[in-house]
N, C-alpha and C. Protein backbone atom coordinates (compact mmCIF):
# COMPACT_ATOMS: atom_id res chain seq x y z
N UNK A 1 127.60 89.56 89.93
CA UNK A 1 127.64 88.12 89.68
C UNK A 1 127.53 87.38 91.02
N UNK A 2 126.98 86.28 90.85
CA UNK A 2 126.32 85.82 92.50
C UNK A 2 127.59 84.90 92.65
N UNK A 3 127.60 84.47 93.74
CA UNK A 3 128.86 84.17 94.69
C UNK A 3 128.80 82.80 95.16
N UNK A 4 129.52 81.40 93.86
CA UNK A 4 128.93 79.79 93.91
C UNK A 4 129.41 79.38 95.53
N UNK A 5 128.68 78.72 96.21
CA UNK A 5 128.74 78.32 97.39
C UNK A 5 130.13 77.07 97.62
N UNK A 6 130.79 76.84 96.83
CA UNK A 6 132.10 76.00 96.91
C UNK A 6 132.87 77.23 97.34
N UNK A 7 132.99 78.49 96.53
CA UNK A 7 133.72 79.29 96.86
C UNK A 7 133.71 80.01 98.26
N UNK A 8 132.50 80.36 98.76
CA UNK A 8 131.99 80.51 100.35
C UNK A 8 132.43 79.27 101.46
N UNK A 9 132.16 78.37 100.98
CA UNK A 9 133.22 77.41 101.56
C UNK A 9 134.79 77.24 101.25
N UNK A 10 134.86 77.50 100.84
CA UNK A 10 136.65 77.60 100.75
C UNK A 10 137.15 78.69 101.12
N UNK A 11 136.46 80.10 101.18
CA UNK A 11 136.96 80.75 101.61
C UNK A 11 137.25 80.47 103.37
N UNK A 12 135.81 80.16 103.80
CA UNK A 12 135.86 79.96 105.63
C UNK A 12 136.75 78.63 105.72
N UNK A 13 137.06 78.06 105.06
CA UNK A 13 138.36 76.97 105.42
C UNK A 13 139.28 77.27 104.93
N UNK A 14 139.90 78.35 104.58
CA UNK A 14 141.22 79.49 104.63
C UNK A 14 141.56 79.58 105.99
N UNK A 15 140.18 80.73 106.09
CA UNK A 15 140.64 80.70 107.69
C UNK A 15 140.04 80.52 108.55
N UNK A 16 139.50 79.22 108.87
CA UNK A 16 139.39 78.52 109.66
C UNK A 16 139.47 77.02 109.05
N UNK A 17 140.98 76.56 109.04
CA UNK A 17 141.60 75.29 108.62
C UNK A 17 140.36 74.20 109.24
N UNK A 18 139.87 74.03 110.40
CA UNK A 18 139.43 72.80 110.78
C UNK A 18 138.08 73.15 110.97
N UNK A 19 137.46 73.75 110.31
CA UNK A 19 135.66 73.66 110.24
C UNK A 19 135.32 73.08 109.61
N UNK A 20 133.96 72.53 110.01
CA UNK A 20 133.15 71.42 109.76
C UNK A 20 132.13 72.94 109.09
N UNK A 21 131.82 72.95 107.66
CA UNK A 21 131.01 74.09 106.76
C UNK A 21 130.27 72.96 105.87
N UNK A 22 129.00 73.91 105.93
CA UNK A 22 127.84 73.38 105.21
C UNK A 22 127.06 74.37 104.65
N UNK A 23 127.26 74.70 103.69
CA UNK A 23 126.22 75.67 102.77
C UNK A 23 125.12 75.52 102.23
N UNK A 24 123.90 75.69 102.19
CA UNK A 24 122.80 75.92 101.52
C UNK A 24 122.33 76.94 100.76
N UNK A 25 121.77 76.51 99.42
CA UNK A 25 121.47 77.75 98.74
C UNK A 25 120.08 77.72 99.02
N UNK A 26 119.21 78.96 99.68
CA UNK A 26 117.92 79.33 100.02
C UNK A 26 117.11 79.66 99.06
N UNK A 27 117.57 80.13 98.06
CA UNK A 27 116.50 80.74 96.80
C UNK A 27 117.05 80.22 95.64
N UNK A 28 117.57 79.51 95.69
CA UNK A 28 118.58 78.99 94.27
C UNK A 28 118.73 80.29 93.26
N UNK A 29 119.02 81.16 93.97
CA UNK A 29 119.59 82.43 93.53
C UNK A 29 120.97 82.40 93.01
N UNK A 30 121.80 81.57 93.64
CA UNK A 30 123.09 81.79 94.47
C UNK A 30 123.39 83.22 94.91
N UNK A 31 122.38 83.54 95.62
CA UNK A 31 122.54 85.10 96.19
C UNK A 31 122.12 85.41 97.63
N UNK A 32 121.36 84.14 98.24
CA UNK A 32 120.79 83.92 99.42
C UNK A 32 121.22 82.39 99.80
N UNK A 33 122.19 82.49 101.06
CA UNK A 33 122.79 81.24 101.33
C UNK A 33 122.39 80.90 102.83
N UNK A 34 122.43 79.76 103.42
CA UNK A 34 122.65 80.00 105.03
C UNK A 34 123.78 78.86 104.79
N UNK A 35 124.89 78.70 105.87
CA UNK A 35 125.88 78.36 106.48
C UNK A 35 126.37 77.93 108.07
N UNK A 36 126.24 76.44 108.04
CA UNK A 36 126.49 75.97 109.74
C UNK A 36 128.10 75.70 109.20
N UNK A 37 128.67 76.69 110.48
CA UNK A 37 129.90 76.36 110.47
C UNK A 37 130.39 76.15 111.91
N UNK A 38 130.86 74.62 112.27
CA UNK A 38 131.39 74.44 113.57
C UNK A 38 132.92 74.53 113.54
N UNK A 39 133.55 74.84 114.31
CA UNK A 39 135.17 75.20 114.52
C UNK A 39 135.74 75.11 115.81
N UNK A 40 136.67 74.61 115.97
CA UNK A 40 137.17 75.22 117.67
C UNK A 40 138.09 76.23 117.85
N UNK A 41 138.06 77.28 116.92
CA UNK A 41 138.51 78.30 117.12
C UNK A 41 137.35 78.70 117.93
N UNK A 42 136.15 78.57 117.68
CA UNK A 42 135.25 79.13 118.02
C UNK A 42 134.86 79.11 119.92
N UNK A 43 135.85 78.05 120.27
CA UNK A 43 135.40 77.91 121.72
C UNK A 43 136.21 79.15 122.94
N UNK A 44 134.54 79.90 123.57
CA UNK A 44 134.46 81.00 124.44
C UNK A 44 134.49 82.12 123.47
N UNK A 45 134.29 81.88 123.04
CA UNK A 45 133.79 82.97 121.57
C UNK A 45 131.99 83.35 121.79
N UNK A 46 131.87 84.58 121.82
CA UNK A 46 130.45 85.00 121.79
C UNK A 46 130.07 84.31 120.20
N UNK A 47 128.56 84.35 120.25
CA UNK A 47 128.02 84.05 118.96
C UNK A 47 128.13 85.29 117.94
N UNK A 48 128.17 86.45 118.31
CA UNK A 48 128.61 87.70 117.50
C UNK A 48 129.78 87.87 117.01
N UNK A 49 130.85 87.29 118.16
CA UNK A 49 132.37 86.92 117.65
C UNK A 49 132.47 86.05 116.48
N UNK A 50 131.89 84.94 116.49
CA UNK A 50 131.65 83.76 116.02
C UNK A 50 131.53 83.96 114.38
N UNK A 51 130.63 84.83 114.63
CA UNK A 51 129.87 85.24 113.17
C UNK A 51 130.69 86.14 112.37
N UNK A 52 131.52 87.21 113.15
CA UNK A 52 131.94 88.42 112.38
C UNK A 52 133.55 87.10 111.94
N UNK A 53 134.10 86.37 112.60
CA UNK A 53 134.95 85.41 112.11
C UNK A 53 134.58 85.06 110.82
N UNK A 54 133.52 84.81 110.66
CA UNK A 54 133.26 83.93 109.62
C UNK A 54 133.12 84.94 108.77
N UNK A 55 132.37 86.20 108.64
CA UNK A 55 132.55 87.44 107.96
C UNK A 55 133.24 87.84 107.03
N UNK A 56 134.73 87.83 108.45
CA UNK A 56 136.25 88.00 107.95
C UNK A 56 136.47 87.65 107.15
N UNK A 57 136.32 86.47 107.14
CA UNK A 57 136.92 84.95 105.77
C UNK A 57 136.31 85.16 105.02
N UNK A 58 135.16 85.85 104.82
CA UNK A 58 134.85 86.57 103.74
C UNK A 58 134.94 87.68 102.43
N UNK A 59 136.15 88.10 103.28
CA UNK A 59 136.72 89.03 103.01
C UNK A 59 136.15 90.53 102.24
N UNK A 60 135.39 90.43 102.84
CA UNK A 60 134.15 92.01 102.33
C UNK A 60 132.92 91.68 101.81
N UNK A 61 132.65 90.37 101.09
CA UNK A 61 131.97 90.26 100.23
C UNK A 61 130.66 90.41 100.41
N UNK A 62 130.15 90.09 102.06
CA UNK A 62 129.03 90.09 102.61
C UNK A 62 128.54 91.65 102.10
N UNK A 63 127.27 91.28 101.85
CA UNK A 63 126.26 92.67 101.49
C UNK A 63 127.17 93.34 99.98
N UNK A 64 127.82 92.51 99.03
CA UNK A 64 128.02 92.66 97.65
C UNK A 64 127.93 91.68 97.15
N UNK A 65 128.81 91.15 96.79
CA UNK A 65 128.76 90.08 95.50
C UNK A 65 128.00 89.07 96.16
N UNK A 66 127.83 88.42 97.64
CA UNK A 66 127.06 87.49 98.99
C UNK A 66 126.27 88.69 99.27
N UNK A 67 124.51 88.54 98.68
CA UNK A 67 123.78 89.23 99.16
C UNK A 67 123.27 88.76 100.71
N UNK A 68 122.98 88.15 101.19
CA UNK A 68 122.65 87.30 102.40
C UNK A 68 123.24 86.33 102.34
N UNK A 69 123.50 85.64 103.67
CA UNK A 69 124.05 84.50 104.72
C UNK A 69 123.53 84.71 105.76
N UNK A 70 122.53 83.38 105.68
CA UNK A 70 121.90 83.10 107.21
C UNK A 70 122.95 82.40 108.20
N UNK A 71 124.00 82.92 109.44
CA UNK A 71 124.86 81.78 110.01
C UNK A 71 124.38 80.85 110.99
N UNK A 72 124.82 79.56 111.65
CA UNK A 72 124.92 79.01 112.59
C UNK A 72 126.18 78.81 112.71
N UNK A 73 126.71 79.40 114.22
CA UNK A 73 127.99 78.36 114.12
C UNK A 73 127.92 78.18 115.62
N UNK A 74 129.01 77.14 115.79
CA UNK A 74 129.13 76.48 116.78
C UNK A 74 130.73 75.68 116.82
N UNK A 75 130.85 75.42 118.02
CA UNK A 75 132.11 74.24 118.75
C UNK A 75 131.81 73.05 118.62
N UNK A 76 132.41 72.05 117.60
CA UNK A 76 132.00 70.82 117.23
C UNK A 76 132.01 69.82 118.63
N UNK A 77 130.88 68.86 119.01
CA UNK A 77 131.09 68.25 120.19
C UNK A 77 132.00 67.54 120.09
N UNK A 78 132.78 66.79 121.24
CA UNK A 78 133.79 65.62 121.27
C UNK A 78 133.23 64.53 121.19
């Protein structure tokens, strides 16, 4: 069962309380998403760090029930 993108967002604002998340569905699959997520957890964080964070908050789902997620993330400017 494909994985509604409110829920992909709520999960990464579990854990990460103060991100700025934006989901897109790519194929209107709900099975192919991309996701800009800015945070300041994220600051001095590699972009690989960055990403497997956001992963986390995923809590496994990536490559099952979330067939793809394209990420961006980033440190929201001041």
């Amino acid at each position: 069962m494909p994985m509604d993108a409110g829920e992909i967002e709520r999960m990464i604002r579990e854990a990460l309380p103060d991100a700025q998340v934006e989901i897109r569905d790519l194929a209107g699959d709900g099975d192919h998403y991309a996701a800009t997520v800015l945070s300041a957890a994220f600051k001095g964080k590699t972009r690989v760090v960055q990403h497997q964070m956001v992963y986390g908050a995923l809590q496994g789902r990536m490559g099952g029930v979330l067939h793809a997620l394209a990420l961006t993330t980033g440190v929201p400017q001041d």
